[in-house]
C-alpha atoms as a PDB file:
ATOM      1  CA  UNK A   1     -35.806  18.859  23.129  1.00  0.00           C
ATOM      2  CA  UNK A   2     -31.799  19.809  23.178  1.00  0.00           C
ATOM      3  CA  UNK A   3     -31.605  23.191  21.509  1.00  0.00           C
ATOM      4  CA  UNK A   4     -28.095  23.192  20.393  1.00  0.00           C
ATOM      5  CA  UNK A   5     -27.082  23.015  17.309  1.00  0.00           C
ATOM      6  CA  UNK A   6     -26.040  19.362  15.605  1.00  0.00           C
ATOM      7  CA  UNK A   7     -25.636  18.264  12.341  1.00  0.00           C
ATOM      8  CA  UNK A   8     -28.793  15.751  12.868  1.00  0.00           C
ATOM      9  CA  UNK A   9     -31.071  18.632  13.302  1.00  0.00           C
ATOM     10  CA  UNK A  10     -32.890  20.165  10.410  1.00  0.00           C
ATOM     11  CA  UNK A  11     -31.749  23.252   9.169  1.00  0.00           C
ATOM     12  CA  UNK A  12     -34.606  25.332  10.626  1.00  0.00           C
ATOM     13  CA  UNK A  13     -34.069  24.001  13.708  1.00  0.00           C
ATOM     14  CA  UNK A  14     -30.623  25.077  13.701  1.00  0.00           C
ATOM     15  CA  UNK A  15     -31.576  28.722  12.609  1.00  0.00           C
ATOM     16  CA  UNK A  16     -34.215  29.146  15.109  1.00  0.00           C
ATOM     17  CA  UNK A  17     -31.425  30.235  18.166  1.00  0.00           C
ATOM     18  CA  UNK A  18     -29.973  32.511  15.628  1.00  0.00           C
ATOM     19  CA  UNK A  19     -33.574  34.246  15.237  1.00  0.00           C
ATOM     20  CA  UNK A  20     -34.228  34.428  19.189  1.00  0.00           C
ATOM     21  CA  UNK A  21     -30.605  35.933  19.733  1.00  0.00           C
ATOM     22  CA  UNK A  22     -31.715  38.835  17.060  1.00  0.00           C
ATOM     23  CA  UNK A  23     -34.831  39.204  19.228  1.00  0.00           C
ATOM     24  CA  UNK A  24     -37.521  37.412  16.511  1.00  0.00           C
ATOM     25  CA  UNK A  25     -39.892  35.369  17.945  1.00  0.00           C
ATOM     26  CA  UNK A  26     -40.462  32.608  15.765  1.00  0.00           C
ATOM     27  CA  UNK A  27     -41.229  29.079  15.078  1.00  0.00           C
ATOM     28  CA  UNK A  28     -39.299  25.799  13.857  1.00  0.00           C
ATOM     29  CA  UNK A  29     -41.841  25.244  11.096  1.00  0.00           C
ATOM     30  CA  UNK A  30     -42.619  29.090  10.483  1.00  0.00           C
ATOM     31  CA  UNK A  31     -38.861  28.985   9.590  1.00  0.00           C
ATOM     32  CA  UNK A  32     -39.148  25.678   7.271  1.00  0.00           C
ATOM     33  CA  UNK A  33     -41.959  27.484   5.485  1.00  0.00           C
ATOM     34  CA  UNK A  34     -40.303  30.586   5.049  1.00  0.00           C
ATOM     35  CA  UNK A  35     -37.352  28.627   3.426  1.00  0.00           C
ATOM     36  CA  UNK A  36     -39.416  26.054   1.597  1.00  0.00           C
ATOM     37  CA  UNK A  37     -41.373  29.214   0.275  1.00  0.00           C
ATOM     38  CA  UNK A  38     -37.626  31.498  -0.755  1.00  0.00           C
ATOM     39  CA  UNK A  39     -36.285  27.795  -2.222  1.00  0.00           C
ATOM     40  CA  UNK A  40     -33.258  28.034   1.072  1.00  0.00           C
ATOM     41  CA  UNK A  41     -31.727  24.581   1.504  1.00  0.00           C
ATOM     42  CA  UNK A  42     -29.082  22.849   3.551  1.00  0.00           C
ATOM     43  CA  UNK A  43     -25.880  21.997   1.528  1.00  0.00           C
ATOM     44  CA  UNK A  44     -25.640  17.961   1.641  1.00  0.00           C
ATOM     45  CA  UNK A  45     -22.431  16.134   1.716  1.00  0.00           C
ATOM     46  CA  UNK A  46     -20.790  15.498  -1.838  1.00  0.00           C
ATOM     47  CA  UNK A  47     -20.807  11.610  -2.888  1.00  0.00           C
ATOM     48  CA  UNK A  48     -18.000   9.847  -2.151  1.00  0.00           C
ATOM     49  CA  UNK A  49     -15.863   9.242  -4.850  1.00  0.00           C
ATOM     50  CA  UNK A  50     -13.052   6.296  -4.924  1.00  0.00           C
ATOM     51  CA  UNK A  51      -9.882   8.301  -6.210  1.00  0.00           C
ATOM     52  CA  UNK A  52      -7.360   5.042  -5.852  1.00  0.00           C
ATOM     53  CA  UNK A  53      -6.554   2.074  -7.745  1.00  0.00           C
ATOM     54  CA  UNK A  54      -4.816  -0.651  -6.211  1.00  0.00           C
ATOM     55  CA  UNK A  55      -5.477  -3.094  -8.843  1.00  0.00           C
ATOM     56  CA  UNK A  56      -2.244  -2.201 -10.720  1.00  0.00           C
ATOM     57  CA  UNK A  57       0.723  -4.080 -12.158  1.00  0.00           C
ATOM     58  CA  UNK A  58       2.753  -0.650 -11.387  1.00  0.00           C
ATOM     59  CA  UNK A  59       5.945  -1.134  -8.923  1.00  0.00           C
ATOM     60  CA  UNK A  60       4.823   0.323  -5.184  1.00  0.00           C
ATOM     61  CA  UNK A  61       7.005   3.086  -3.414  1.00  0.00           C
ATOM     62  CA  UNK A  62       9.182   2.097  -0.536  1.00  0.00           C
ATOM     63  CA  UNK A  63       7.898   3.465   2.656  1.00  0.00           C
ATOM     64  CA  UNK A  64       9.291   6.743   3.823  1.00  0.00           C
ATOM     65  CA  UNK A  65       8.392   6.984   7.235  1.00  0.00           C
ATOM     66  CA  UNK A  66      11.027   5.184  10.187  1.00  0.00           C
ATOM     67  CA  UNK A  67       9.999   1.972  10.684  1.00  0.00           C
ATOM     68  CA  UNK A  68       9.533   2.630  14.113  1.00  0.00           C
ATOM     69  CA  UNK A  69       6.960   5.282  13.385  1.00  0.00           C
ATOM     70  CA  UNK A  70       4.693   2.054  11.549  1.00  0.00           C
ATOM     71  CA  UNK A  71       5.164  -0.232  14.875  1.00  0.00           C
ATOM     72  CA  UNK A  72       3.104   2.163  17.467  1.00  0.00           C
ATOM     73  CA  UNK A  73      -0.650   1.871  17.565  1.00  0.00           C
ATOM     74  CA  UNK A  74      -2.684   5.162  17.463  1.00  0.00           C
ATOM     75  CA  UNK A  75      -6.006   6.508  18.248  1.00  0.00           C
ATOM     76  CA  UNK A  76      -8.952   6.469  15.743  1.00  0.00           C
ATOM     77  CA  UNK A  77     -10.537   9.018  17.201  1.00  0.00           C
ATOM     78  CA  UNK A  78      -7.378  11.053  17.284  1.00  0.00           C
ATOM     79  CA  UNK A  79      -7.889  12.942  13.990  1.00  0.00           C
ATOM     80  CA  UNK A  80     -12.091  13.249  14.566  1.00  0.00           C
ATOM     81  CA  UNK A  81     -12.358  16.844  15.736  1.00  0.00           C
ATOM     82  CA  UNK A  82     -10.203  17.929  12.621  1.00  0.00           C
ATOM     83  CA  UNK A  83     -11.640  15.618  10.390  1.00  0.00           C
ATOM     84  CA  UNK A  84     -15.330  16.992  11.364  1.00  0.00           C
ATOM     85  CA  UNK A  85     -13.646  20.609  11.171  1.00  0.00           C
ATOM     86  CA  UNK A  86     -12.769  19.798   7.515  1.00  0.00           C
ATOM     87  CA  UNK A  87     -16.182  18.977   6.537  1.00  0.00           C
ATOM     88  CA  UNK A  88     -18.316  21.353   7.811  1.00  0.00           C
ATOM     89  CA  UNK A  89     -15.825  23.771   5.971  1.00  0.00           C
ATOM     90  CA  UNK A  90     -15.760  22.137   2.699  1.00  0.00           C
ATOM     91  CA  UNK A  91     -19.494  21.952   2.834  1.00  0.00           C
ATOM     92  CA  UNK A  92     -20.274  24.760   4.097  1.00  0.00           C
ATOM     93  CA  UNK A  93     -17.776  26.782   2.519  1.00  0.00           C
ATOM     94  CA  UNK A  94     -16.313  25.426  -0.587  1.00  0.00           C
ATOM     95  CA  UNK A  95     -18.228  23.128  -2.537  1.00  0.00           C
ATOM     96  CA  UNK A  96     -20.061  24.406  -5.374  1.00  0.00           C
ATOM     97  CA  UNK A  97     -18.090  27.166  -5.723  1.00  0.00           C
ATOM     98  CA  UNK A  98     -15.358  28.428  -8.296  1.00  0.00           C
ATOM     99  CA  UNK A  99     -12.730  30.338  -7.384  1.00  0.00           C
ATOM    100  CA  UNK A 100     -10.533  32.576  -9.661  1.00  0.00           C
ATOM    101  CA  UNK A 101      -7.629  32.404  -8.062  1.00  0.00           C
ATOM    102  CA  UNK A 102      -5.447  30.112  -5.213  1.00  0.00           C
ATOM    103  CA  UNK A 103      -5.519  32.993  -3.024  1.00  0.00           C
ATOM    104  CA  UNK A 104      -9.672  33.940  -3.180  1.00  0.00           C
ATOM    105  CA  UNK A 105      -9.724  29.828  -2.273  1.00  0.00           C
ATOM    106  CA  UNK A 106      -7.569  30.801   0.871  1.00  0.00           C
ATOM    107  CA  UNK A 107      -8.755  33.490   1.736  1.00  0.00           C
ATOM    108  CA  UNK A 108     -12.376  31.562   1.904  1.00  0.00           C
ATOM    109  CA  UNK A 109     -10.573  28.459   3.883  1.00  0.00           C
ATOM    110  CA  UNK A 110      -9.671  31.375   6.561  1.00  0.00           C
ATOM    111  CA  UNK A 111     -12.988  33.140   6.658  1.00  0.00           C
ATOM    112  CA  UNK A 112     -14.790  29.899   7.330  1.00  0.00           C
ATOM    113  CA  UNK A 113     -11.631  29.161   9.986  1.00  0.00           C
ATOM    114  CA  UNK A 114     -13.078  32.548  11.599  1.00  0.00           C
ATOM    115  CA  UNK A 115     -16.087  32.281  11.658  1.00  0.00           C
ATOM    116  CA  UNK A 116     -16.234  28.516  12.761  1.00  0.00           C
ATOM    117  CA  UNK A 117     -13.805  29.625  15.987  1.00  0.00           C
ATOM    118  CA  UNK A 118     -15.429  32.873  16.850  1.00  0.00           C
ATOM    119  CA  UNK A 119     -19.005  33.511  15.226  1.00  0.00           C
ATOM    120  CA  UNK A 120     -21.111  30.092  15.006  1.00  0.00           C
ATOM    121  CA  UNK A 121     -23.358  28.843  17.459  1.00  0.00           C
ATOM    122  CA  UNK A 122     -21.357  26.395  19.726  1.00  0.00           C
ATOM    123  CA  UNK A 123     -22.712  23.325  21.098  1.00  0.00           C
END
């Protein structure tokens, strides 16, 4: 069994290294019980939710990049470790949660930045 954390392992699963580091010996399902029994869940991804119409009679926008930019080919996987970033901080972090202000949303963005680069459990 790989005990580092991943996304595809439950959520008591993933908070069991966190117990042994504070020196508590316990269980994968004494740790689903003792969330199942305080009502703890894992935040799930939001639906996706199409936020584009191109069905439209409206006129398009020229381009504003060079047109050389358009002709080279890129990597997919390029913009996966940032994309991945993203979403564990939105769900983790943001979602679900009302903020008075721009700055109290910032401030949040950089506290989950800190504690995704210094304090989580790397794999």
């Amino acid at each position: 069994m790989n005990s580092s954390p991943t996304n595809h392992q439950p959520l008591a699963e993933r908070l069991r290294p966190k117990t042994l580091a504070r020196g508590i010996r316990v269980g994968n399902e004494r740790v689903r019980k003792l969330m199942q029994r305080h009502g703890i869940k894992a935040r799930g991804k939001r639906k996706f939710v199409v936020t584009t119409d191109s069905q439209h009679s409206l006129p398009i926008a020229p381009p504003v990049a060079s047109p050389l930019w358009g002709l080279t080919r890129g990597n997919c996987w390029d913009n996966a470790p940032t994309e991945s970033l993203w979403g564990r901080l939105k769900v983790g972090r943001l979602y679900g949660r009302g903020f008075a202000t721009r700055r109290e949303a910032m401030d949040e963005v950089i506290d989950g930045l800190t504690f995704y680069n210094h304090k989580r459990l790397h794999s």
